[in-house]
PDB file of N, CA and C in Angstrom:
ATOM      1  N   UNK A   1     102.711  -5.938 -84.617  1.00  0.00           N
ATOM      2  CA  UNK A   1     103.017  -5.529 -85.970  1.00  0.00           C
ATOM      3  C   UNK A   1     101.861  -5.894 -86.881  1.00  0.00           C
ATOM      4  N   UNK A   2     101.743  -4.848 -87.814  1.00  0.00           N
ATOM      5  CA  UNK A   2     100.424  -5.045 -88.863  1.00  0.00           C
ATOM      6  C   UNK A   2     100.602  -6.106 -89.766  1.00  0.00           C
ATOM      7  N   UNK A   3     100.273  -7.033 -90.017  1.00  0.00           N
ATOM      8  CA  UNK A   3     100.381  -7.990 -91.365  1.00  0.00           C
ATOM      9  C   UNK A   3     100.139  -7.500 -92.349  1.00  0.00           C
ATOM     10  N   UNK A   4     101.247  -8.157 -93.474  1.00  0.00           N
ATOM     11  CA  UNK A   4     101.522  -7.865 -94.604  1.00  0.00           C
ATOM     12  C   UNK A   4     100.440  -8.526 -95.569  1.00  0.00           C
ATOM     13  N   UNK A   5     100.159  -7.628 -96.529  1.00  0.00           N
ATOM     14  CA  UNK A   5      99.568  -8.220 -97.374  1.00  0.00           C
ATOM     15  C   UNK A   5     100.056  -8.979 -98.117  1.00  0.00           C
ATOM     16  N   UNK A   6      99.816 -10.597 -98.659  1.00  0.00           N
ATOM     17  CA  UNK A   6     100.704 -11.562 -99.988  1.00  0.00           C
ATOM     18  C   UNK A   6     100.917 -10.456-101.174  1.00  0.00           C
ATOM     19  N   UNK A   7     102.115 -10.247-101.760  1.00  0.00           N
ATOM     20  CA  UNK A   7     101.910  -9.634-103.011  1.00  0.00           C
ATOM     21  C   UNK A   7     103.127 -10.119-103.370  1.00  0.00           C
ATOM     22  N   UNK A   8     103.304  -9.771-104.975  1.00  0.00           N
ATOM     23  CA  UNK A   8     104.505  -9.906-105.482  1.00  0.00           C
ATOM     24  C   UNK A   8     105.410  -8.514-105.410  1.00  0.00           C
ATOM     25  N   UNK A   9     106.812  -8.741-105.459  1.00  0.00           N
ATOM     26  CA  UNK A   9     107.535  -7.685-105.656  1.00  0.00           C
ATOM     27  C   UNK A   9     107.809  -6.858-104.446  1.00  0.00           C
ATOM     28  N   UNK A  10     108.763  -5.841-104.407  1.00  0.00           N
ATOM     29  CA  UNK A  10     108.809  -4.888-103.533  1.00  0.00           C
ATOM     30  C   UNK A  10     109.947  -4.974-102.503  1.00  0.00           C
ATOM     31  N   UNK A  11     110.414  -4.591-101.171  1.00  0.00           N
ATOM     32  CA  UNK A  11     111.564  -4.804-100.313  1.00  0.00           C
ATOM     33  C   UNK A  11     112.052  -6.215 -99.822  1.00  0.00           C
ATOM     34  N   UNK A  12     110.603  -6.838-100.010  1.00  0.00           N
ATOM     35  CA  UNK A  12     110.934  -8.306 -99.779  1.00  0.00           C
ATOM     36  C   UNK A  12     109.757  -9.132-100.583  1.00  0.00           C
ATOM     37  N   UNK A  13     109.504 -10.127-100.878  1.00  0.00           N
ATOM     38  CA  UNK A  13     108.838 -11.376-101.687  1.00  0.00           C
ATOM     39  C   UNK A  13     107.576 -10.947-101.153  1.00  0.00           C
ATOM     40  N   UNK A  14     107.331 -10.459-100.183  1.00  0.00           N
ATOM     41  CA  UNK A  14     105.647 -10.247 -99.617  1.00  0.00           C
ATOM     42  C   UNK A  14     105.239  -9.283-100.377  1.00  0.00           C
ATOM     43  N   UNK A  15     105.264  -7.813-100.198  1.00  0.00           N
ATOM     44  CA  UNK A  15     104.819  -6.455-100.187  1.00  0.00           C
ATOM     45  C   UNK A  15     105.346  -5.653-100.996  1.00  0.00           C
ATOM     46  N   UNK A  16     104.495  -4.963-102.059  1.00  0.00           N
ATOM     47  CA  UNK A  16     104.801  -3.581-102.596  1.00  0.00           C
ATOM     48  C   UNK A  16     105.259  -2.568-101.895  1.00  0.00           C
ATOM     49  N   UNK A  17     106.153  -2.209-102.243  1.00  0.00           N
ATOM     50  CA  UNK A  17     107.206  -1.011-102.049  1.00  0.00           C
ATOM     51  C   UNK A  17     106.834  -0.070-101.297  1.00  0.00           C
ATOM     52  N   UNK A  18     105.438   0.770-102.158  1.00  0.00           N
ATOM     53  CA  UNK A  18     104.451   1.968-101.287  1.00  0.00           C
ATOM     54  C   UNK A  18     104.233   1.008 -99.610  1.00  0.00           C
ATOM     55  N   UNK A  19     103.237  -0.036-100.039  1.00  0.00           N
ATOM     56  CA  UNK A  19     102.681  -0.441 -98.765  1.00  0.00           C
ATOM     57  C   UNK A  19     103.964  -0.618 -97.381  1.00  0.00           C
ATOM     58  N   UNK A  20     105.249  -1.348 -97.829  1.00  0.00           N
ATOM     59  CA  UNK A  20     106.237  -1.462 -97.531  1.00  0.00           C
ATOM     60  C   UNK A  20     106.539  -0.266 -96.551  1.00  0.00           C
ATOM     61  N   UNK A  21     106.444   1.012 -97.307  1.00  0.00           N
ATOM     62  CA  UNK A  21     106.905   2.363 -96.300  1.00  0.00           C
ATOM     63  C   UNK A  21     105.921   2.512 -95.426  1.00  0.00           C
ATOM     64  N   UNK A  22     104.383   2.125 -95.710  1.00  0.00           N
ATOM     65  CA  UNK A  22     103.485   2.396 -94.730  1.00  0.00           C
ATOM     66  C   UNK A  22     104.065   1.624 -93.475  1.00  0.00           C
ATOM     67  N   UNK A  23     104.243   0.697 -93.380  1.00  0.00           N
ATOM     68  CA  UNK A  23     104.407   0.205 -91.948  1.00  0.00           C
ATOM     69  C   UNK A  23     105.727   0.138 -91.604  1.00  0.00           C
ATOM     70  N   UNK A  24     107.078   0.563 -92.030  1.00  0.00           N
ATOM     71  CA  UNK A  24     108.283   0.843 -91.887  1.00  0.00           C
ATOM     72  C   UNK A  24     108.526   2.546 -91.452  1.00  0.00           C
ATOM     73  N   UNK A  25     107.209   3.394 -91.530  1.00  0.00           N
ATOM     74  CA  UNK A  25     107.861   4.594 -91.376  1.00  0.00           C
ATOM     75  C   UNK A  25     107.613   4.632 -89.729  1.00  0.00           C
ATOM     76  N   UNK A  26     108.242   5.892 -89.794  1.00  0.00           N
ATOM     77  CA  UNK A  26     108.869   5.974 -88.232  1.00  0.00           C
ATOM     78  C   UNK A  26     107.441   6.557 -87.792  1.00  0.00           C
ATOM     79  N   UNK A  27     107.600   7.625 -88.586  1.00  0.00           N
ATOM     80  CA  UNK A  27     106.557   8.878 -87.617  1.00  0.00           C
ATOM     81  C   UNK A  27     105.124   8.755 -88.551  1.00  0.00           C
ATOM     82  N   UNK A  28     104.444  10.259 -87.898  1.00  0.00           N
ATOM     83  CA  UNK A  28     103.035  10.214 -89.098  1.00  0.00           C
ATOM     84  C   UNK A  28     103.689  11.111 -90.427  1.00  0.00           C
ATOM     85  N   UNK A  29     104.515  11.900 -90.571  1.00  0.00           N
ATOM     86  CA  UNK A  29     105.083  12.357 -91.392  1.00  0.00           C
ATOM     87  C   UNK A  29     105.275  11.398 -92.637  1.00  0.00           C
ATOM     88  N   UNK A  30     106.329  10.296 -92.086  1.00  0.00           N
ATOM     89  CA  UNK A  30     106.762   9.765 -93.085  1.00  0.00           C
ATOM     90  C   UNK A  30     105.306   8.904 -93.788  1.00  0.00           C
ATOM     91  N   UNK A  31     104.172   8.333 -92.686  1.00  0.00           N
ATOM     92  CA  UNK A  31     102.954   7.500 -93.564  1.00  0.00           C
ATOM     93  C   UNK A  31     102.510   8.617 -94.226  1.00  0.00           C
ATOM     94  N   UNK A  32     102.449  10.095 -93.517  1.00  0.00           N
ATOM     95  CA  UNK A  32     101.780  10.521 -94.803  1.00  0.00           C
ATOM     96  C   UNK A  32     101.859  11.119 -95.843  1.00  0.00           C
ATOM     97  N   UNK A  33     103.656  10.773 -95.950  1.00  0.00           N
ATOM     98  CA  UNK A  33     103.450  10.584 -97.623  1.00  0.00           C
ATOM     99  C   UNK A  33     103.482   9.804 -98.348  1.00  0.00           C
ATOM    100  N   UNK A  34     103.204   8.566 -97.581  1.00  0.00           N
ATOM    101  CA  UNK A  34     102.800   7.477 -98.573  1.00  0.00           C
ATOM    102  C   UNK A  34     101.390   7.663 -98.699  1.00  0.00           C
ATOM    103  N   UNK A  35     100.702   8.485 -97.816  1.00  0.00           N
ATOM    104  CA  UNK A  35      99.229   8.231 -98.439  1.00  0.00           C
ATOM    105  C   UNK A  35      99.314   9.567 -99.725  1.00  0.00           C
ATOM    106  N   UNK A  36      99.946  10.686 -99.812  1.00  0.00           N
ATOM    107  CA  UNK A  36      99.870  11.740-100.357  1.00  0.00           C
ATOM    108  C   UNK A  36     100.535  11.055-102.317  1.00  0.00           C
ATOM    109  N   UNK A  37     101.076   9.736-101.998  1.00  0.00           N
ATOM    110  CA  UNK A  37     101.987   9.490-103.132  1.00  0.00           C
ATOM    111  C   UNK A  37     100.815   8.056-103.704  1.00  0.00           C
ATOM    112  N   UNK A  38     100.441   7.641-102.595  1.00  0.00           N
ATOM    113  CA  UNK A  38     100.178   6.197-103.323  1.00  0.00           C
ATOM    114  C   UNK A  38      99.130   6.618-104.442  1.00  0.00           C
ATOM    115  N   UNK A  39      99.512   5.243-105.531  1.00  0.00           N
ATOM    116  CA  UNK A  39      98.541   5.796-106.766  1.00  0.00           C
ATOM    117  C   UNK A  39      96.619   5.056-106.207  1.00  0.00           C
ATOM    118  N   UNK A  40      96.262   5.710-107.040  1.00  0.00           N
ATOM    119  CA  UNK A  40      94.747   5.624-106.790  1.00  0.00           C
ATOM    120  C   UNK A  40      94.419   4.533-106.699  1.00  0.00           C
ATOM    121  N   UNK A  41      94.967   3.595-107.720  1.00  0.00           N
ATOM    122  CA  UNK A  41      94.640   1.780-107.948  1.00  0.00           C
ATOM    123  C   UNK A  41      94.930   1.340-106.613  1.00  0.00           C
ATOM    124  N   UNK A  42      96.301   1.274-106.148  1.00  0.00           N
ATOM    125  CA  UNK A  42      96.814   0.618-105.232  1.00  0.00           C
ATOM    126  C   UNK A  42      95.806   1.047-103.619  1.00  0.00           C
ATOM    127  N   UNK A  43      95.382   2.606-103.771  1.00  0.00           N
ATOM    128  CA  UNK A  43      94.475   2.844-102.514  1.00  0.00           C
ATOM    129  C   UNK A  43      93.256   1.947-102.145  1.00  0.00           C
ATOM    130  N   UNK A  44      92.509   1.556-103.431  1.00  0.00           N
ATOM    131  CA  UNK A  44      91.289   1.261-103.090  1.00  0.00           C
ATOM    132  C   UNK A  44      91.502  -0.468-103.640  1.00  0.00           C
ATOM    133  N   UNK A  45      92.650  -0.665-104.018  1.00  0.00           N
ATOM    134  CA  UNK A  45      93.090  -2.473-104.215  1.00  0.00           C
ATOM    135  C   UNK A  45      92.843  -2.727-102.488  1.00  0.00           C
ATOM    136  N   UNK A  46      94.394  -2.141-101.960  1.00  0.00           N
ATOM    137  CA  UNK A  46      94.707  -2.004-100.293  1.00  0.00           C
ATOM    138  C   UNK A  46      93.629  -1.058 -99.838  1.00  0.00           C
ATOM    139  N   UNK A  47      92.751  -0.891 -99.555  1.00  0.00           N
ATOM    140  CA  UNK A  47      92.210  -0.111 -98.538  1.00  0.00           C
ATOM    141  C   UNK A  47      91.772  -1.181 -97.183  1.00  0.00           C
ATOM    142  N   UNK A  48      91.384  -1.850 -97.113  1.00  0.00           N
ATOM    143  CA  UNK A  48      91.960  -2.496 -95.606  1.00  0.00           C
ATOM    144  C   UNK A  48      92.899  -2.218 -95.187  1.00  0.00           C
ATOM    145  N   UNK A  49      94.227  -2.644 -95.910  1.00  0.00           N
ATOM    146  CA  UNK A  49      94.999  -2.875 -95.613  1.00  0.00           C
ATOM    147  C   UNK A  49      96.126  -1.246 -94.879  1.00  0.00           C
ATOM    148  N   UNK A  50      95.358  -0.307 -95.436  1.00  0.00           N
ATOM    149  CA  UNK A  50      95.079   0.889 -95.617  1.00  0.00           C
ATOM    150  C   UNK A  50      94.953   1.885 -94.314  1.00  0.00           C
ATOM    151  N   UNK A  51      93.773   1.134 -94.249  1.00  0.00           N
ATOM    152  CA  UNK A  51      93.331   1.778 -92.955  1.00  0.00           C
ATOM    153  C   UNK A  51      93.555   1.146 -91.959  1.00  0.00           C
ATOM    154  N   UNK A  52      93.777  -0.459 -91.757  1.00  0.00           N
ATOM    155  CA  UNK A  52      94.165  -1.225 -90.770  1.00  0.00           C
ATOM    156  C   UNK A  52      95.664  -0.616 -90.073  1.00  0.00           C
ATOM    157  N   UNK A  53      96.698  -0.313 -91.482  1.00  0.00           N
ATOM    158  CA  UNK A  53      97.974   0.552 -90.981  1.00  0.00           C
ATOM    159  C   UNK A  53      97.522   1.694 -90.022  1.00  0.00           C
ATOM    160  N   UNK A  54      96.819   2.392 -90.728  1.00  0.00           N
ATOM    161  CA  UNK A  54      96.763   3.730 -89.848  1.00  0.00           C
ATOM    162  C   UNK A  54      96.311   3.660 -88.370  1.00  0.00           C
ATOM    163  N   UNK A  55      95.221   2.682 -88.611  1.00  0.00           N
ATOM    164  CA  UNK A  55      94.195   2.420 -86.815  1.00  0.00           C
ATOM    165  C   UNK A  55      95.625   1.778 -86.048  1.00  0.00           C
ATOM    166  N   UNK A  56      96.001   0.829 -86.621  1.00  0.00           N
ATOM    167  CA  UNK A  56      97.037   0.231 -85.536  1.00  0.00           C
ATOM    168  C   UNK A  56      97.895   1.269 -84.832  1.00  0.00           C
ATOM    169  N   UNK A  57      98.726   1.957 -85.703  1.00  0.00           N
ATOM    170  CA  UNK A  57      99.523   3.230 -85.527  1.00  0.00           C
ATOM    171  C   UNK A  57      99.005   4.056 -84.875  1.00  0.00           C
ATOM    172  N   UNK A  58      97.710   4.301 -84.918  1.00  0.00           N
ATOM    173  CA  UNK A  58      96.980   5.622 -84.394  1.00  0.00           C
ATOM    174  C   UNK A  58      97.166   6.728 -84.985  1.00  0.00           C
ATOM    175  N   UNK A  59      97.596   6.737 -86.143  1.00  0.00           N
ATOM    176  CA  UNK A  59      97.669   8.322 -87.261  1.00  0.00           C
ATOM    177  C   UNK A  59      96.439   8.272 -87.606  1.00  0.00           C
ATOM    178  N   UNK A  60      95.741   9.600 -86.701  1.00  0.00           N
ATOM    179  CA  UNK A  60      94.388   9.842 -86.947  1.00  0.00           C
ATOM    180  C   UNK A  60      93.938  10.414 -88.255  1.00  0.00           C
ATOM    181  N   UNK A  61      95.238  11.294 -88.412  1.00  0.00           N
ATOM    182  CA  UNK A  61      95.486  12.315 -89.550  1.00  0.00           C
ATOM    183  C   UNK A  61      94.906  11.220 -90.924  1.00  0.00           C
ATOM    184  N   UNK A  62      95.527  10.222 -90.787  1.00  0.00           N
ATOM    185  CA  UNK A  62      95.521   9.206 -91.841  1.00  0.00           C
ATOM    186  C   UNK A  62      94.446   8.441 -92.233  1.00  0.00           C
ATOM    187  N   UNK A  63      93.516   8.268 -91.029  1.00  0.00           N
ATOM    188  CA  UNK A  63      92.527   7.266 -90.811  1.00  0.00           C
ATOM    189  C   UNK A  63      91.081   8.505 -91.404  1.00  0.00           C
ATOM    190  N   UNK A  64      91.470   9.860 -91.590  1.00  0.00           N
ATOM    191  CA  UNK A  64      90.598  10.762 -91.061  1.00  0.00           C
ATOM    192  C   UNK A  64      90.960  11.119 -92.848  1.00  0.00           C
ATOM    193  N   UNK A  65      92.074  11.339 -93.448  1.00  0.00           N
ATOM    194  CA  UNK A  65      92.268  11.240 -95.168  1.00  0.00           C
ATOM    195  C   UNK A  65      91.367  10.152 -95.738  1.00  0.00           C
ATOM    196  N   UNK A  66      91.554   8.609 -95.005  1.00  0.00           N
ATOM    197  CA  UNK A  66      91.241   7.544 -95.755  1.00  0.00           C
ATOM    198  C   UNK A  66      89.721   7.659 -96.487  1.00  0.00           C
ATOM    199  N   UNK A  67      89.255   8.218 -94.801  1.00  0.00           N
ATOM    200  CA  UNK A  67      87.692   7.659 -94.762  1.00  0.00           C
ATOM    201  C   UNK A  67      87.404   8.974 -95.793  1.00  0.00           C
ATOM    202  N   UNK A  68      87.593  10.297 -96.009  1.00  0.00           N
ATOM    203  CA  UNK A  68      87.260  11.333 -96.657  1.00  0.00           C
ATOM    204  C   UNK A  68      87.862  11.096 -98.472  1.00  0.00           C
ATOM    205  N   UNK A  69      88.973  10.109 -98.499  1.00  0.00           N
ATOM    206  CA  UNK A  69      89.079   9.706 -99.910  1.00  0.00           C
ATOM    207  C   UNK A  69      88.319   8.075-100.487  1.00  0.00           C
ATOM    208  N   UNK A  70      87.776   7.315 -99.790  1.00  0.00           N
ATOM    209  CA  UNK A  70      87.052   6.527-100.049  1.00  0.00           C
ATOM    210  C   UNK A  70      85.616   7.246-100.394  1.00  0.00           C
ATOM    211  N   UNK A  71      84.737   8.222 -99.210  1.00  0.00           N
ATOM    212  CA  UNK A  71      83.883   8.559 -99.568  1.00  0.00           C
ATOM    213  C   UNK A  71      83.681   9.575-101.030  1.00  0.00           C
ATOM    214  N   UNK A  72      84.923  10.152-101.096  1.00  0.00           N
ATOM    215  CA  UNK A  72      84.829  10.862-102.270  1.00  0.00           C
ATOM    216  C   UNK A  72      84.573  10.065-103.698  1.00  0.00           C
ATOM    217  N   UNK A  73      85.741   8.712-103.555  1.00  0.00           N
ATOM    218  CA  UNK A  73      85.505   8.282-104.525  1.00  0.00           C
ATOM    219  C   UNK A  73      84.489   7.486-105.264  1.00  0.00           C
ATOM    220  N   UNK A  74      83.045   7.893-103.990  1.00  0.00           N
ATOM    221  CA  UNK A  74      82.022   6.886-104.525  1.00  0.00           C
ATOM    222  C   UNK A  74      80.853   7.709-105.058  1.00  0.00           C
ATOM    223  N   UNK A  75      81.359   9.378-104.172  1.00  0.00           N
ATOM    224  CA  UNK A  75      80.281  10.389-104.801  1.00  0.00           C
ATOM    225  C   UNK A  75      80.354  10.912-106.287  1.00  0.00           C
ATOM    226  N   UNK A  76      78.865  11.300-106.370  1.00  0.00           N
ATOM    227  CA  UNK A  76      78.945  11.760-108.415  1.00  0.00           C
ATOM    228  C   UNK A  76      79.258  13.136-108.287  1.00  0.00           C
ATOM    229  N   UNK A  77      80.557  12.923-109.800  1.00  0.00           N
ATOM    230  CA  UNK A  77      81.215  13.951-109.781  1.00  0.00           C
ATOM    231  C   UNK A  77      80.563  15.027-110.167  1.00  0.00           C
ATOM    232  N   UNK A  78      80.907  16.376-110.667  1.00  0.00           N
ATOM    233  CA  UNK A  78      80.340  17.575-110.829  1.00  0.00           C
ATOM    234  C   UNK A  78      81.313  18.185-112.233  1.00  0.00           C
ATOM    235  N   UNK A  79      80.932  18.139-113.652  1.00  0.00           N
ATOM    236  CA  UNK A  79      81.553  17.889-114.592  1.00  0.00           C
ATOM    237  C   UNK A  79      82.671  17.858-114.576  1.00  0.00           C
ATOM    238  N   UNK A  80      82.830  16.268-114.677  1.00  0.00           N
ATOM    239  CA  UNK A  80      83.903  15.593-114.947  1.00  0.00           C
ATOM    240  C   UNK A  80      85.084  15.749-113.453  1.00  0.00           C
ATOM    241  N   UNK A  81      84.458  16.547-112.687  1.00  0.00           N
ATOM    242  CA  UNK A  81      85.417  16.811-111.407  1.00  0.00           C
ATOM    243  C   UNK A  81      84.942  16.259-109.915  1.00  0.00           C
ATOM    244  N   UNK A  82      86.298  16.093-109.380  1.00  0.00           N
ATOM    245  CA  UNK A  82      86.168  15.454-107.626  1.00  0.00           C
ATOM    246  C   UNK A  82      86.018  16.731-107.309  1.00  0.00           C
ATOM    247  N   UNK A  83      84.955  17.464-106.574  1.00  0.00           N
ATOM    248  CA  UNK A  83      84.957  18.342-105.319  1.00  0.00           C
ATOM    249  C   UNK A  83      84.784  17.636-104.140  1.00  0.00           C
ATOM    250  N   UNK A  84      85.112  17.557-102.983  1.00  0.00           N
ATOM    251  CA  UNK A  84      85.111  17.237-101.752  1.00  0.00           C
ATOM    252  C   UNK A  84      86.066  17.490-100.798  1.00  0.00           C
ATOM    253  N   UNK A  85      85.105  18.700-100.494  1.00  0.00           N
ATOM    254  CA  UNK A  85      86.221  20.144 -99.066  1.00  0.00           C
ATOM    255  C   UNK A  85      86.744  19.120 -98.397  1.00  0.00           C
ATOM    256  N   UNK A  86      85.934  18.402 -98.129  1.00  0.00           N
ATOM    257  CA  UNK A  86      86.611  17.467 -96.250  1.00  0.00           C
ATOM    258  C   UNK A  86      87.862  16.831 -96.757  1.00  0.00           C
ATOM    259  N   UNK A  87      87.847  16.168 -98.184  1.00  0.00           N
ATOM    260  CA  UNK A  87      88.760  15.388 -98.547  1.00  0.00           C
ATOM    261  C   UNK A  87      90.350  16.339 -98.949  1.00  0.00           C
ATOM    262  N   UNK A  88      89.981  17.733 -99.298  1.00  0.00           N
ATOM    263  CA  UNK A  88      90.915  18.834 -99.409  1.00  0.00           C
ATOM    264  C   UNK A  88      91.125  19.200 -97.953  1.00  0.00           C
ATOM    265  N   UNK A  89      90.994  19.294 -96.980  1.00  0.00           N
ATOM    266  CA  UNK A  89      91.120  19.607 -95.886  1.00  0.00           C
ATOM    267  C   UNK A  89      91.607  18.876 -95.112  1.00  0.00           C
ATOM    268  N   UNK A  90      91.766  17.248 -94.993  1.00  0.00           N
ATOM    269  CA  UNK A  90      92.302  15.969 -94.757  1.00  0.00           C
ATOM    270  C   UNK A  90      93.794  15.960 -95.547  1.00  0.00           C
ATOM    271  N   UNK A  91      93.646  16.343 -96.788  1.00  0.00           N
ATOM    272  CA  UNK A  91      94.954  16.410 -97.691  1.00  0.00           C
ATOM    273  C   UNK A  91      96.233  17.544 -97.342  1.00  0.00           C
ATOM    274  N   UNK A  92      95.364  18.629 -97.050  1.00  0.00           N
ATOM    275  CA  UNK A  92      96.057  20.140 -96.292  1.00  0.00           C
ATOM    276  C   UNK A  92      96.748  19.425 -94.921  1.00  0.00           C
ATOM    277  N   UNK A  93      96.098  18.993 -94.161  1.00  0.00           N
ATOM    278  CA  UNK A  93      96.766  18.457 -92.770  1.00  0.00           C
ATOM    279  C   UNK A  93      97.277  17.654 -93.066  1.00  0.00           C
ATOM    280  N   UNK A  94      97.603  16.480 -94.059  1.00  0.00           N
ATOM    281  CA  UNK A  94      98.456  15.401 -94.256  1.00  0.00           C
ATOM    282  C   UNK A  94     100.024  16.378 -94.656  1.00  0.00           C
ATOM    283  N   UNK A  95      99.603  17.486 -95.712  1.00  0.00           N
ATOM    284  CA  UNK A  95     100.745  17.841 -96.048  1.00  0.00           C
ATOM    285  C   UNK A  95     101.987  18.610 -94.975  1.00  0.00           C
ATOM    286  N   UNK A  96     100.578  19.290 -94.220  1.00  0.00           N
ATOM    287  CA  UNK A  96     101.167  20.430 -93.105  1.00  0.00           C
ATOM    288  C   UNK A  96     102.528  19.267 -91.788  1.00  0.00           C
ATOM    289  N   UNK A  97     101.652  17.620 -91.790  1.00  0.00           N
ATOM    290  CA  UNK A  97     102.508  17.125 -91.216  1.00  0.00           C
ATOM    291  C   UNK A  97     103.962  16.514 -92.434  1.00  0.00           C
ATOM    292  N   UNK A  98     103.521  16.121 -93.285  1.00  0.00           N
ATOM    293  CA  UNK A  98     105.080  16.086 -93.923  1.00  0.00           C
ATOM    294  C   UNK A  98     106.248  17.597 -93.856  1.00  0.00           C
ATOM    295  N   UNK A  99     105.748  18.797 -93.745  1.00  0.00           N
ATOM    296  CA  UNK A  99     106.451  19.700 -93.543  1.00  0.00           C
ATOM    297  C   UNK A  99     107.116  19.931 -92.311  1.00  0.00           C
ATOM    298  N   UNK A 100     106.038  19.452 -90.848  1.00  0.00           N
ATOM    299  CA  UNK A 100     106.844  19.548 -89.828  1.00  0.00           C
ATOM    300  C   UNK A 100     107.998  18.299 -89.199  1.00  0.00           C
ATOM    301  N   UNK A 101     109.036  18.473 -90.435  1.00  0.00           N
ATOM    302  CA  UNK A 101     110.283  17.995 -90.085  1.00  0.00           C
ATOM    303  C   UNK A 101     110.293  16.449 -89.467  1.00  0.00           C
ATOM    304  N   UNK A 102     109.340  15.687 -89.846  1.00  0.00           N
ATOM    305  CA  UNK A 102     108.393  14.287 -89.219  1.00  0.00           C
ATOM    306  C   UNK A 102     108.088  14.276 -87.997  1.00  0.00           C
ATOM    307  N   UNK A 103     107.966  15.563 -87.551  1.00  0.00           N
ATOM    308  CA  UNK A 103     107.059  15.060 -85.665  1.00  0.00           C
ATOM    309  C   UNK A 103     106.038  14.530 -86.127  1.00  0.00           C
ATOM    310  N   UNK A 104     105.425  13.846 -84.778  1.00  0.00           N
ATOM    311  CA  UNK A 104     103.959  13.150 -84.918  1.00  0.00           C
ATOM    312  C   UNK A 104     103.213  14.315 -84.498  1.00  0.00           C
ATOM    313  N   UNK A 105     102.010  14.588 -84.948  1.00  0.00           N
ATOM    314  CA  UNK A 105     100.318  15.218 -84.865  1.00  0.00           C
ATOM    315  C   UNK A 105     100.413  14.748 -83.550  1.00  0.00           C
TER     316      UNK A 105
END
C-alpha cells in the first residue's frame, strides 16, 4: 500500500479527501477522475505523491497525464494560454477511461 501523505482533514486525520480517492479507487477509471478533478494547487503541492500513486498501481494512463501536466506547467505560455497537444491527448484518454464504465486500460 502507497503511504499517505501527513495532512490535515479529509476521510481520516491523515489525508485530503481528493488524495484519499486516489488510493481507495478500485480501477483506473475511478483515479482518473481524481486526476481530471484535482485542483491545480493540490497537483503540484502532491506531485510525488501523485505520481508515486499512479507507478505503484500501474495506471500508465495516469503516470503518462502527470508527466505531460507537470511539463506543461513549466513551459511559456502563448498569450496568456496553456497549449500542449500531448497534455490534451493524455486528458482525452483519461476521459475516454472514465466513460468505459471503470474497466482498467
Amino acid at each position: 500500500m502507497i503511504a499517505s501523505p501527513t495532512l490535515v482533514g479529509g476521510m481520516n486525520d491523515n489525508i485530503l479527501p481528493i488524495l484519499q480517492a486516489m488510493i481507495s479507487g478500485v480501477t483506473d477509471a475511478d483515479r482518473a477522475l481524481v486526476l481530471l478533478v484535482c485542483p491545480i494547487r493540490i497537483m503540484i503541492q502532491y506531485q510525488p505523491f501523485l505520481e508515486r500513486s499512479c507507478s505503484e498501481y500501474g495506471f500508465e494512463a495516469g503516470c503518462e497525464y502527470l508527466t505531460c501536466f507537470y511539463a506543461a506547467m513549466n513551459q511559456t505560455r502563448r498569450n496568456g494560454e496553456l497549449v500542449n497537444l500531448a497534455l490534451d491527448q493524455a486528458r482525452q484518454t483519461l476521459l475516454l477511461l472514465t466513460q468505459n464504465d471503470g474497466g482498467d486500460a
